[in-house]
C-alpha atoms as a PDB file:
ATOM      1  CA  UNK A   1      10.704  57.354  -9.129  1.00  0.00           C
ATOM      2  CA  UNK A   2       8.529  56.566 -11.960  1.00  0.00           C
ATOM      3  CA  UNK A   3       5.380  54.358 -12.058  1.00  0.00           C
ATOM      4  CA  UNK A   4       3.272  53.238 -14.614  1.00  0.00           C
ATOM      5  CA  UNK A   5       1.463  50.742 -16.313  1.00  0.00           C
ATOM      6  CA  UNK A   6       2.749  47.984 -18.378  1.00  0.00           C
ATOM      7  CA  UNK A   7      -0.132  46.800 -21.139  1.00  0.00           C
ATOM      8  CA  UNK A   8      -0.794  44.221 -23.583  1.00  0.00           C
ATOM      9  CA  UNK A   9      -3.022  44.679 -25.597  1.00  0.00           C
ATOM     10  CA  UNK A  10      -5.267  41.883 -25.821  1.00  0.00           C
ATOM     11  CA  UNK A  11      -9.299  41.167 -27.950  1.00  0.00           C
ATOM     12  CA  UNK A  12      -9.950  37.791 -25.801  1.00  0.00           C
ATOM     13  CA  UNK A  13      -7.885  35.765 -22.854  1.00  0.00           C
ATOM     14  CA  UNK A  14      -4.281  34.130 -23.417  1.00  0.00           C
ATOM     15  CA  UNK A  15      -2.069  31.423 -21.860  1.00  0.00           C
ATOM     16  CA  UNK A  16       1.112  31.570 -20.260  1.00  0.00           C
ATOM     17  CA  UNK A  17       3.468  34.219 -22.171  1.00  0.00           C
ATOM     18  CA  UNK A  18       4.750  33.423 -25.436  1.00  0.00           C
ATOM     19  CA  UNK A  19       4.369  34.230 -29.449  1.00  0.00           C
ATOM     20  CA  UNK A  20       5.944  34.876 -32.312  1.00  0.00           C
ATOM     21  CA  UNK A  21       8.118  37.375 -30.712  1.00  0.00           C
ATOM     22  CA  UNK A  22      10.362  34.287 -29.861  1.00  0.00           C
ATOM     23  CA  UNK A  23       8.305  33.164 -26.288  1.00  0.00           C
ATOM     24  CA  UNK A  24       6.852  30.223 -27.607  1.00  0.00           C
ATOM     25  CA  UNK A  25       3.122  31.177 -27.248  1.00  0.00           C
ATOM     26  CA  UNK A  26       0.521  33.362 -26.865  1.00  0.00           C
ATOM     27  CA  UNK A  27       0.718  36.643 -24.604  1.00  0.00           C
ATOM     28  CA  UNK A  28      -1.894  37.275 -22.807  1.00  0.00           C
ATOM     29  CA  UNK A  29      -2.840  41.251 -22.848  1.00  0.00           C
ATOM     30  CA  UNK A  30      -1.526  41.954 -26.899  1.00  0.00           C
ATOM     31  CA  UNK A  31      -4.168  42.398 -29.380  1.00  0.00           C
ATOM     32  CA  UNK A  32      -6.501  45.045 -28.302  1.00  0.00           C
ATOM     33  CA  UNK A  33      -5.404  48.801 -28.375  1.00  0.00           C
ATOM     34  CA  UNK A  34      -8.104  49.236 -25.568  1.00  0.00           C
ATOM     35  CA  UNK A  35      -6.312  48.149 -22.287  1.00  0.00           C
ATOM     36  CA  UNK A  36      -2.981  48.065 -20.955  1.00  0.00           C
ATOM     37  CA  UNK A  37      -0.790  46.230 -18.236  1.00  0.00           C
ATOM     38  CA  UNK A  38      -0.818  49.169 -15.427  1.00  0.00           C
ATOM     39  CA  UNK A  39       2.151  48.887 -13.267  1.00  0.00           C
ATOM     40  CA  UNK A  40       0.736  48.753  -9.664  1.00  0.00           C
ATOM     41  CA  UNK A  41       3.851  47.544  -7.614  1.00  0.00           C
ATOM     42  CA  UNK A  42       8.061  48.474  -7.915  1.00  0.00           C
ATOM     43  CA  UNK A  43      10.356  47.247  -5.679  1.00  0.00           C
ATOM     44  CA  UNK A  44       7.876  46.356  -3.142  1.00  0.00           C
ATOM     45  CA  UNK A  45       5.959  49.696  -2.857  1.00  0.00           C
ATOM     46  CA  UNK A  46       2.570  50.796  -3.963  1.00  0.00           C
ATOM     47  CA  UNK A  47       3.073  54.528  -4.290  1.00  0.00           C
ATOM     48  CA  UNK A  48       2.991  56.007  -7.444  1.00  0.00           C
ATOM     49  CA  UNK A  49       4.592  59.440  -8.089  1.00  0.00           C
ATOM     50  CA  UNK A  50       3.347  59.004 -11.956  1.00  0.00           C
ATOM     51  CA  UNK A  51       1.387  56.771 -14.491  1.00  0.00           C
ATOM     52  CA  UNK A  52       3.428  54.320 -17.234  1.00  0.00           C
ATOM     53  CA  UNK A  53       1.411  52.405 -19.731  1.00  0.00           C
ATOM     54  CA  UNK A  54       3.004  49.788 -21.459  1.00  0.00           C
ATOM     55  CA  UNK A  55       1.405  47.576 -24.590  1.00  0.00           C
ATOM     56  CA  UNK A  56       2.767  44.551 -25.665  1.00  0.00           C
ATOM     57  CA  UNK A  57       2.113  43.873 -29.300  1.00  0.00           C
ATOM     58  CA  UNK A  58       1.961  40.436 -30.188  1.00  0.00           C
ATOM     59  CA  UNK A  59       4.120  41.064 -33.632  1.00  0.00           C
ATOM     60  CA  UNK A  60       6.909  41.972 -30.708  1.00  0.00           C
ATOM     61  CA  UNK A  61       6.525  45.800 -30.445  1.00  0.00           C
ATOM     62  CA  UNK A  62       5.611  48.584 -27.685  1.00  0.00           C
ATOM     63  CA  UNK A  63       4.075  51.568 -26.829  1.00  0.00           C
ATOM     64  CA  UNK A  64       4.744  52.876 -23.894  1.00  0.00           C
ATOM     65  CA  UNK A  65       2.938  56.078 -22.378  1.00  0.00           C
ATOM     66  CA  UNK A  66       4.869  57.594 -19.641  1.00  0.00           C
ATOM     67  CA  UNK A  67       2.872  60.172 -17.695  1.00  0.00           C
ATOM     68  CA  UNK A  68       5.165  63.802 -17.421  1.00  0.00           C
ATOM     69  CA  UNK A  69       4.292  66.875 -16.024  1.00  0.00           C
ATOM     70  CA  UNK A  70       2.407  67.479 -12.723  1.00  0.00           C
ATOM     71  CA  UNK A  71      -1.440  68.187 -11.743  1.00  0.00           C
ATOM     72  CA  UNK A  72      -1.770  71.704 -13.980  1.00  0.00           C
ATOM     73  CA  UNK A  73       0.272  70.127 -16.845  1.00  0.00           C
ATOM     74  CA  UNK A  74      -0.752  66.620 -17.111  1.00  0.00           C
ATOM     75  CA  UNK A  75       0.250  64.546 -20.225  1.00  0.00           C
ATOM     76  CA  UNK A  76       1.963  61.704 -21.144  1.00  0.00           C
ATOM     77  CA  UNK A  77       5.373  61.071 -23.488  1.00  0.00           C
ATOM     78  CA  UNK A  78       4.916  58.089 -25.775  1.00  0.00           C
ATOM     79  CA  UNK A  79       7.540  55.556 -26.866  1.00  0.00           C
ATOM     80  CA  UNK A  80       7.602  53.028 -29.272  1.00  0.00           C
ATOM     81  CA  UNK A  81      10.020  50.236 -29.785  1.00  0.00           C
ATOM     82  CA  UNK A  82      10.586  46.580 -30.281  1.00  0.00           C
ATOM     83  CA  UNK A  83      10.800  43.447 -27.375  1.00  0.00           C
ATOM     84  CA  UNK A  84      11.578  39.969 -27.521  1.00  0.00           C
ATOM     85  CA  UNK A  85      11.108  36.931 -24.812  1.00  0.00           C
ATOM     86  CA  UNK A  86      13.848  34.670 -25.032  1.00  0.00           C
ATOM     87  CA  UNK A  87      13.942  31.145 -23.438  1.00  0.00           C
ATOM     88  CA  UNK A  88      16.826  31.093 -20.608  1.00  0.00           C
ATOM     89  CA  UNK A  89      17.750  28.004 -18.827  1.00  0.00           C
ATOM     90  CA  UNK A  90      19.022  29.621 -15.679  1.00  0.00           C
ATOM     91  CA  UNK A  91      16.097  32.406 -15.331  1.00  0.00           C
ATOM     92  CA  UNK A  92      12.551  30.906 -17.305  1.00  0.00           C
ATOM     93  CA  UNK A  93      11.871  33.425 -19.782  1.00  0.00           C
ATOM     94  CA  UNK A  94      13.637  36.871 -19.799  1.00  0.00           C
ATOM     95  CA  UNK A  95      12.072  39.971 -21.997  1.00  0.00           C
ATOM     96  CA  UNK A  96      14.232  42.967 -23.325  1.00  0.00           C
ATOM     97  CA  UNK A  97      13.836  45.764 -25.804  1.00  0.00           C
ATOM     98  CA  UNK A  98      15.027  48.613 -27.527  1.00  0.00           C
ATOM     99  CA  UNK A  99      13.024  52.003 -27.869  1.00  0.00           C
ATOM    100  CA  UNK A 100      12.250  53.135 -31.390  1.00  0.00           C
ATOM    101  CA  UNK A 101      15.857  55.547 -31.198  1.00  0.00           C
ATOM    102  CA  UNK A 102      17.727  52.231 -30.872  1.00  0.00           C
ATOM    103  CA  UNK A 103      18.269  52.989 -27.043  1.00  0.00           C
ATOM    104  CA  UNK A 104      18.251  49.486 -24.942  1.00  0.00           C
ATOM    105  CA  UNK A 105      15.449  49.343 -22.536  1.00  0.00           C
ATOM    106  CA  UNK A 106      17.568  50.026 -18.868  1.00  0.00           C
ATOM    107  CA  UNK A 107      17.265  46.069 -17.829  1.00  0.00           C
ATOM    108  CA  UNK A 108      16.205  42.923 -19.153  1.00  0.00           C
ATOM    109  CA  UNK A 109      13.813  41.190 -16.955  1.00  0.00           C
ATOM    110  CA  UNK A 110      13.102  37.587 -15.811  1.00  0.00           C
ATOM    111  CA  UNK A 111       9.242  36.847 -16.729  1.00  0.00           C
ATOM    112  CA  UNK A 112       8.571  35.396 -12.927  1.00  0.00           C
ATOM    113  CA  UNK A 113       4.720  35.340 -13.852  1.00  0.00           C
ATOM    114  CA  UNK A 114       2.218  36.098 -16.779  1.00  0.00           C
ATOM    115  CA  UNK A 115      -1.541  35.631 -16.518  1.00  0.00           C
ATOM    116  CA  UNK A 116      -4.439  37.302 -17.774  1.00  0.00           C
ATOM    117  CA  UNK A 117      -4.543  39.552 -15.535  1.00  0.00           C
ATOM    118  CA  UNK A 118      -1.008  40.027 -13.764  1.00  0.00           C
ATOM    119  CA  UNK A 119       2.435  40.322 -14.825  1.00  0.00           C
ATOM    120  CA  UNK A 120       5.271  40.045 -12.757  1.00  0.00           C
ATOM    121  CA  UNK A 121       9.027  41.159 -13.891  1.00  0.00           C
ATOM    122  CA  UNK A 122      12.290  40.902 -12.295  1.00  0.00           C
ATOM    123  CA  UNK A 123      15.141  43.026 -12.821  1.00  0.00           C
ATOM    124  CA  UNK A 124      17.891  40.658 -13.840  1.00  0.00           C
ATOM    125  CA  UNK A 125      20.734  43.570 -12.665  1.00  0.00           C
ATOM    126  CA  UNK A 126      19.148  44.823  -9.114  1.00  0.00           C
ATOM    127  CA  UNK A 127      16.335  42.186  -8.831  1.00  0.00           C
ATOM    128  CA  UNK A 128      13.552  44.980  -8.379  1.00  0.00           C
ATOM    129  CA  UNK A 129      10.520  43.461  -9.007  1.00  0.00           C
ATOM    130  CA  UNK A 130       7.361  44.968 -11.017  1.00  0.00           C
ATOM    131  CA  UNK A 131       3.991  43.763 -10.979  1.00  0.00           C
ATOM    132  CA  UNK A 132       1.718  44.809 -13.449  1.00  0.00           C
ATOM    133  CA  UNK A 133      -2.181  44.892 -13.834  1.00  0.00           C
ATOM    134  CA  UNK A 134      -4.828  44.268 -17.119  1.00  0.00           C
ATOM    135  CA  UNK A 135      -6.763  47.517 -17.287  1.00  0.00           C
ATOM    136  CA  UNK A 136      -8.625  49.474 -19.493  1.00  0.00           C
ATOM    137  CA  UNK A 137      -6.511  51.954 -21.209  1.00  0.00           C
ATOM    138  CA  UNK A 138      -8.203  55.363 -20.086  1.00  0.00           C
ATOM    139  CA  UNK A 139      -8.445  57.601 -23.353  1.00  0.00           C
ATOM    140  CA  UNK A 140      -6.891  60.721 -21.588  1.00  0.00           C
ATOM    141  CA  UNK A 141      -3.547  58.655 -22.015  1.00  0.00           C
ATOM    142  CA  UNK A 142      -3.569  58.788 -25.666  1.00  0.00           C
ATOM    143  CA  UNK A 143      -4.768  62.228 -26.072  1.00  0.00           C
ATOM    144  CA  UNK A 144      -2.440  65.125 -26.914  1.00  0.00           C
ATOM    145  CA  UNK A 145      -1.716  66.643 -23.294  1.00  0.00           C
ATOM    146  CA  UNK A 146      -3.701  69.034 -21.403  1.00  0.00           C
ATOM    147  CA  UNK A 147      -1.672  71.843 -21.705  1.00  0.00           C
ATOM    148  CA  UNK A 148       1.602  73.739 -23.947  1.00  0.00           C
ATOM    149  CA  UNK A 149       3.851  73.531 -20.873  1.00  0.00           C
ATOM    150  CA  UNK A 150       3.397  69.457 -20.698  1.00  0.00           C
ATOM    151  CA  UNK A 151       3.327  68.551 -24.700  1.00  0.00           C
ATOM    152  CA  UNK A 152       7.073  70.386 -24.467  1.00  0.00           C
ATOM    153  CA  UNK A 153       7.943  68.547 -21.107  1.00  0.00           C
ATOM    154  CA  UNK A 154      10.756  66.015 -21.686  1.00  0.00           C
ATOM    155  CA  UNK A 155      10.986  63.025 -19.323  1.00  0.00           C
ATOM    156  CA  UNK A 156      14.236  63.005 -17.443  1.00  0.00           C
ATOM    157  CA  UNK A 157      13.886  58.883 -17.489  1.00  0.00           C
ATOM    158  CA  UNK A 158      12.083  56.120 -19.572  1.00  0.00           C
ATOM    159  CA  UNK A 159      10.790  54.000 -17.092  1.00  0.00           C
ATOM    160  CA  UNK A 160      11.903  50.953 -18.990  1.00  0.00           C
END
């Protein structure tokens, strides 16, 4: 199981989610390179076997850190892509992407909620939902791993 943190980044406070990225507004969390959208919930469940950091760009691309490795070997794999939000008149808003190696993110998700300080996805194919948190975007993430082993670690996954 993988857990992270999903993250927009943001300089001052949004509305409800939209943007040029096709949602029809502004999204909160996707200016600032400083904090991130920390996933805190999956499927019900608090625990967290590892860290995912997700930002949001507001021109409708990603960057998601994925933490790999274990205690000694700490680090985390970064991937970049593209996302849109699309309008849906069965399911609100629904967001999907594709990483930066053209490879579909593993769902598309129904937006249920968007604030300033909470996101909360649905998994349109298994209905697992994901809440995600505003936080600041601890430097450590975007650092070059701790250690060889880790930097060469692949991730058996992308959370996304």
């Amino acid at each position: 199981m993988f857990w992270g943190a999903v993250s927009c980044s943001k300089e001052s406070g949004g509305g409800d989610a939209g943007g040029d990225n096709g949602s029809g507004g502004d999204i909160p969390g996707t200016v600032s390179t400083s904090h991130a959208w920390e996933l805190t919930s999956w499927n019900g469940n608090t625990a967290i076997s590892g860290y995912i950091y997700l930002q949001l760009g507001d021109d409708g691309t990603f960057t998601l850190y994925q933490e790999i490795g274990d205690t000694s070997t700490a680090g985390y794999k970064k991937f970049t892509g593209t996302y849109v939000i699309e309008n849906d008149p069965d399911s609100n808003r629904i967001i999907s992407g594709r990483y930066s190696d053209d490879t579909p993110w593993s769902d598309t998700y129904v937006i249920e909620s968007w604030t300033e300080t909470e996101i909360r996805w649905r998994s349109v194919s298994e209905g697992l939902v994901s809440i995600y948190t505003w936080v600041e975007l601890p430097d450590y993430v975007v650092e070059p791993s701790v250690s060889a082993s880790s930097r060469s670690a692949s991730v058996q996954h992308r959370f996304l």
